[in-house]
Protein backbone atom coordinates (compact mmCIF):
# COMPACT_ATOMS: atom_id res chain seq x y z
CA UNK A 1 0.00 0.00 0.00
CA UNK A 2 0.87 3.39 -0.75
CA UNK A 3 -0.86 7.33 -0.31
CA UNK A 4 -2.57 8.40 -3.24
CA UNK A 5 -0.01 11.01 -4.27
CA UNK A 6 2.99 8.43 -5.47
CA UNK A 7 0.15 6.99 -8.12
CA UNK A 8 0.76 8.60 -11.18
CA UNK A 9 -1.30 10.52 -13.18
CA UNK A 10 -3.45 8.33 -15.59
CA UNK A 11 -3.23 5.28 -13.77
CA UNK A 12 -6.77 3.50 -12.32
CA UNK A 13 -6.25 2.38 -8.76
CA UNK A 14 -8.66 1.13 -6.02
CA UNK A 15 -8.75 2.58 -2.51
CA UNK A 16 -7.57 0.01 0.09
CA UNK A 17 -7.57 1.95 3.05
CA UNK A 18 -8.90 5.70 4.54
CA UNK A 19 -6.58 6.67 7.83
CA UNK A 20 -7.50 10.36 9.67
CA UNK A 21 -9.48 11.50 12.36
CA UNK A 22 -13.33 10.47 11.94
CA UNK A 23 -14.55 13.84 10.47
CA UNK A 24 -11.94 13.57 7.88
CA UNK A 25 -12.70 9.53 6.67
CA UNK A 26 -16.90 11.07 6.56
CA UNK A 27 -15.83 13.75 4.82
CA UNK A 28 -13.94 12.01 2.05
CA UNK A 29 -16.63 9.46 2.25
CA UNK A 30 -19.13 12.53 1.35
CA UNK A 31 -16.93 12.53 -1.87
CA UNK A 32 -17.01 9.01 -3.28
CA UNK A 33 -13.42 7.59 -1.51
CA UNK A 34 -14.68 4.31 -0.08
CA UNK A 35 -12.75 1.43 0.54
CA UNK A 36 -12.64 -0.37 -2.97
CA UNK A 37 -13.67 2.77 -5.28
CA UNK A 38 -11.26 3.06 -8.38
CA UNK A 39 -10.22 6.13 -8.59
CA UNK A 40 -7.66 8.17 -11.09
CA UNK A 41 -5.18 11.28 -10.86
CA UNK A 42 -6.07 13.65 -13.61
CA UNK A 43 -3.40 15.54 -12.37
CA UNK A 44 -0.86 16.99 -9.58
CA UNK A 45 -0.10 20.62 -8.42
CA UNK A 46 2.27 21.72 -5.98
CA UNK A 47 1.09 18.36 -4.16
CA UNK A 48 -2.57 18.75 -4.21
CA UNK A 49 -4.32 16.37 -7.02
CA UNK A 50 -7.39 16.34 -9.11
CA UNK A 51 -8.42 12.84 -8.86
CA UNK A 52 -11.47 11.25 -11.32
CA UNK A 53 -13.95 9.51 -8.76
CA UNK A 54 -17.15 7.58 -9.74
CA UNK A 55 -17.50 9.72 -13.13
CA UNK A 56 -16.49 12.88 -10.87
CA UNK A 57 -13.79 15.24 -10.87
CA UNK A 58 -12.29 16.34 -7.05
CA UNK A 59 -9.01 18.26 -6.05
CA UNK A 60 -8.26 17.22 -2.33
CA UNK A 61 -5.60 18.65 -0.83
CA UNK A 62 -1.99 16.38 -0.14
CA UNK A 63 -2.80 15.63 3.65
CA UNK A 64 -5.90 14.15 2.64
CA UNK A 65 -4.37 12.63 -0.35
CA UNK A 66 -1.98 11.39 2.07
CA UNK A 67 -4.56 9.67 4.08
CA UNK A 68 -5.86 7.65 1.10
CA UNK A 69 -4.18 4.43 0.95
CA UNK A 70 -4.12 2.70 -2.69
């Protein structure tokens, strides 16, 4: 397992694990990361990412990015 922002951009991965305090796991929840979601980086900046979830796109900062485990 690694965070989310070592996957490179264009690659489909699925989520294994969500670490963080409980308000942050609901609040990516809110988004669409759940345990075993696919998800894909569109792209990076300066650390954040712009990630393709379930048809969506989200930027999420790199501590939450961090906290997603693929």
């Amino acid at each position: 397992m690694m965070p989310l922002t070592m996957v490179e951009p264009g690659k489909p991965i699925s989520i294994q694990r969500i670490g963080g305090k409980e308000e942050i796991k609901r609040f990516l929840e809110n988004l669409g990361f759940v345990v075993g979601s696919d998800v894909t980086i569109i792209s990076k900046i300066g650390g954040n990412v712009i990630v393709n979830i379930k048809n969506s796109r989200v930027a999420i900062s790199k501590e939450m990015a961090n906290k997603i485990m693929v």
